[in-house]
C-alpha atoms as a PDB file:
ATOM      1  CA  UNK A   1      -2.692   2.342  -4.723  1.00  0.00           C
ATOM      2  CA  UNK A   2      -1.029   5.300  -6.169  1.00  0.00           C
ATOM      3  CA  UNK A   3       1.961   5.701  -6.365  1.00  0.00           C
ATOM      4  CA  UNK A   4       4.482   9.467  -6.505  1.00  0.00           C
ATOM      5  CA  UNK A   5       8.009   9.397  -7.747  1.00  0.00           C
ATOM      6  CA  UNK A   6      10.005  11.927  -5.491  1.00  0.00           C
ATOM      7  CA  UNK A   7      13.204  13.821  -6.376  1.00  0.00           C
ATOM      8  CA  UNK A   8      15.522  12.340  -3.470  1.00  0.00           C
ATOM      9  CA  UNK A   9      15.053  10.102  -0.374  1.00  0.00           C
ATOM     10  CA  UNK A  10      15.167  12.981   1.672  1.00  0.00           C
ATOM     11  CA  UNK A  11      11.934  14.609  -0.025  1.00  0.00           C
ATOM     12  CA  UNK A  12      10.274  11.203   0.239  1.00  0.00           C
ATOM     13  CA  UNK A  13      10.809  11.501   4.248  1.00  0.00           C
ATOM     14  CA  UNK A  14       9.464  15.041   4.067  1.00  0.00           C
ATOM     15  CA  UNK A  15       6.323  14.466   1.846  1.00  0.00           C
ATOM     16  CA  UNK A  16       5.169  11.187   4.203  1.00  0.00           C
ATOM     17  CA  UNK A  17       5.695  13.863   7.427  1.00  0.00           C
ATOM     18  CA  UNK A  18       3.667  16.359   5.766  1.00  0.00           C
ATOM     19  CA  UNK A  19       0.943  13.667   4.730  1.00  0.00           C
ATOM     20  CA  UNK A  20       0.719  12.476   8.275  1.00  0.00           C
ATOM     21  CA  UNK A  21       0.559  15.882   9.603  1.00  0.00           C
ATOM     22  CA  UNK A  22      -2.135  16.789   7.101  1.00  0.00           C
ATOM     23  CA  UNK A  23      -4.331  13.650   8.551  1.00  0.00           C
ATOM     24  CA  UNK A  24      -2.812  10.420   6.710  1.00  0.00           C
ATOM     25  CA  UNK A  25      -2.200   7.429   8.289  1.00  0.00           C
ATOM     26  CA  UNK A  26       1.307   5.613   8.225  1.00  0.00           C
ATOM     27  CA  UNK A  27       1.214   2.208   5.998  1.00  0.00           C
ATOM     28  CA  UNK A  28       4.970   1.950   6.132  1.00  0.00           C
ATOM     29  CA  UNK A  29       7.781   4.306   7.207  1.00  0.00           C
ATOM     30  CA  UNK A  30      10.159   6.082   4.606  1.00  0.00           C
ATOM     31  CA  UNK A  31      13.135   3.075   3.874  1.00  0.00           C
ATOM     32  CA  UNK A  32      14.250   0.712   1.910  1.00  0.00           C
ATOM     33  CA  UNK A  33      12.134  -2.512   1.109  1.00  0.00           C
ATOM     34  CA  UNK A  34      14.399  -5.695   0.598  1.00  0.00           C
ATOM     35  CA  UNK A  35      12.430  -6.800  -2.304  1.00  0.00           C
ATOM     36  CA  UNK A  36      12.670  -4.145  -4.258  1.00  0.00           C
ATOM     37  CA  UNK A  37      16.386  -2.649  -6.268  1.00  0.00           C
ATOM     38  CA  UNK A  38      19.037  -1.427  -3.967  1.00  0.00           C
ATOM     39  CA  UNK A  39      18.552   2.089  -4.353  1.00  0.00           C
ATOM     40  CA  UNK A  40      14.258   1.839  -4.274  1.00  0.00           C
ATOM     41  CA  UNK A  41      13.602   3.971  -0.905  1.00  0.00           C
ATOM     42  CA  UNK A  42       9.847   4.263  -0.376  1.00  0.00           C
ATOM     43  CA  UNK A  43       6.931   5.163   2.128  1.00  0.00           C
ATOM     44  CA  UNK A  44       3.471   4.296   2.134  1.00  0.00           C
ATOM     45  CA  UNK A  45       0.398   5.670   3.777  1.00  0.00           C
ATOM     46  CA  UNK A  46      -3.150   6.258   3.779  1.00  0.00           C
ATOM     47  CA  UNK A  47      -5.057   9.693   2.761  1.00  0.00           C
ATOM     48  CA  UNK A  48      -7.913  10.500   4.640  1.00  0.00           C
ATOM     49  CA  UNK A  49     -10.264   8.569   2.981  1.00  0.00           C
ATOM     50  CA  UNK A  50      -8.360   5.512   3.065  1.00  0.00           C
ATOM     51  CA  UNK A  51      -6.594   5.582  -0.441  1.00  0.00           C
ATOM     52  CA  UNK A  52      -3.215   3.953  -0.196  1.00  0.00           C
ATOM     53  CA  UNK A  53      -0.610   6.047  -1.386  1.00  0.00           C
ATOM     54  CA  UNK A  54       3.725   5.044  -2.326  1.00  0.00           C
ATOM     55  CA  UNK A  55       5.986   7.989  -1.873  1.00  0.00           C
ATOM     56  CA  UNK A  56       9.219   6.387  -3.624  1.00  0.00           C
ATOM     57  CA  UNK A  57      12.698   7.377  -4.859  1.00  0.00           C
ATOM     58  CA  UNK A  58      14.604   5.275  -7.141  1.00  0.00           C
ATOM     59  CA  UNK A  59      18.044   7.694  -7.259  1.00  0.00           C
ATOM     60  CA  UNK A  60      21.313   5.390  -7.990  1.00  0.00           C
ATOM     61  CA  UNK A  61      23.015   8.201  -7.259  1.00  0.00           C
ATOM     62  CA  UNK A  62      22.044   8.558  -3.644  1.00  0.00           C
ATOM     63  CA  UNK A  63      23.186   5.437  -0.711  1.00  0.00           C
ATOM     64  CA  UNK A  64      21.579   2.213  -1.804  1.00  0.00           C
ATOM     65  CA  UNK A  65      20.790  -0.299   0.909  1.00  0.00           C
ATOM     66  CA  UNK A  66      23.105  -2.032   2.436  1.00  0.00           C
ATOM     67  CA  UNK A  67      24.425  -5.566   1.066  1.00  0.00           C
END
């Protein structure tokens, strides 16, 4: 897996729609993942040729996940 560091959850949500629209596959929807830090907002999917890629923001500036 590869993983991209984005600038903001907001990018993340727009690079995983343009990934799908280019042909990906969804592994995981843009979100936060309980078992990661509060503010860790990631999405996963799958290129074309089946490589598993992380789309992730780790901003403590932005809303964390709720307690």
């Amino acid at each position: 897996m590869v993983a991209f560091e984005a600038r903001s959850q907001k990018q993340v949500r727009a690079l995983h729609a343009a990934a799908l629209a280019a042909g990906g596959t969804d592994e995981g929807p843009p979100g936060f993942r309980a078992s990661y830090g509060p503010h860790f907002y990631v999405g996963y999917l799958r290129d074309p040729q089946g490589n598993k890629i992380a789309l992730f923001s780790n901003d403590p500036y932005e809303p964390g996940r709720p307690a």
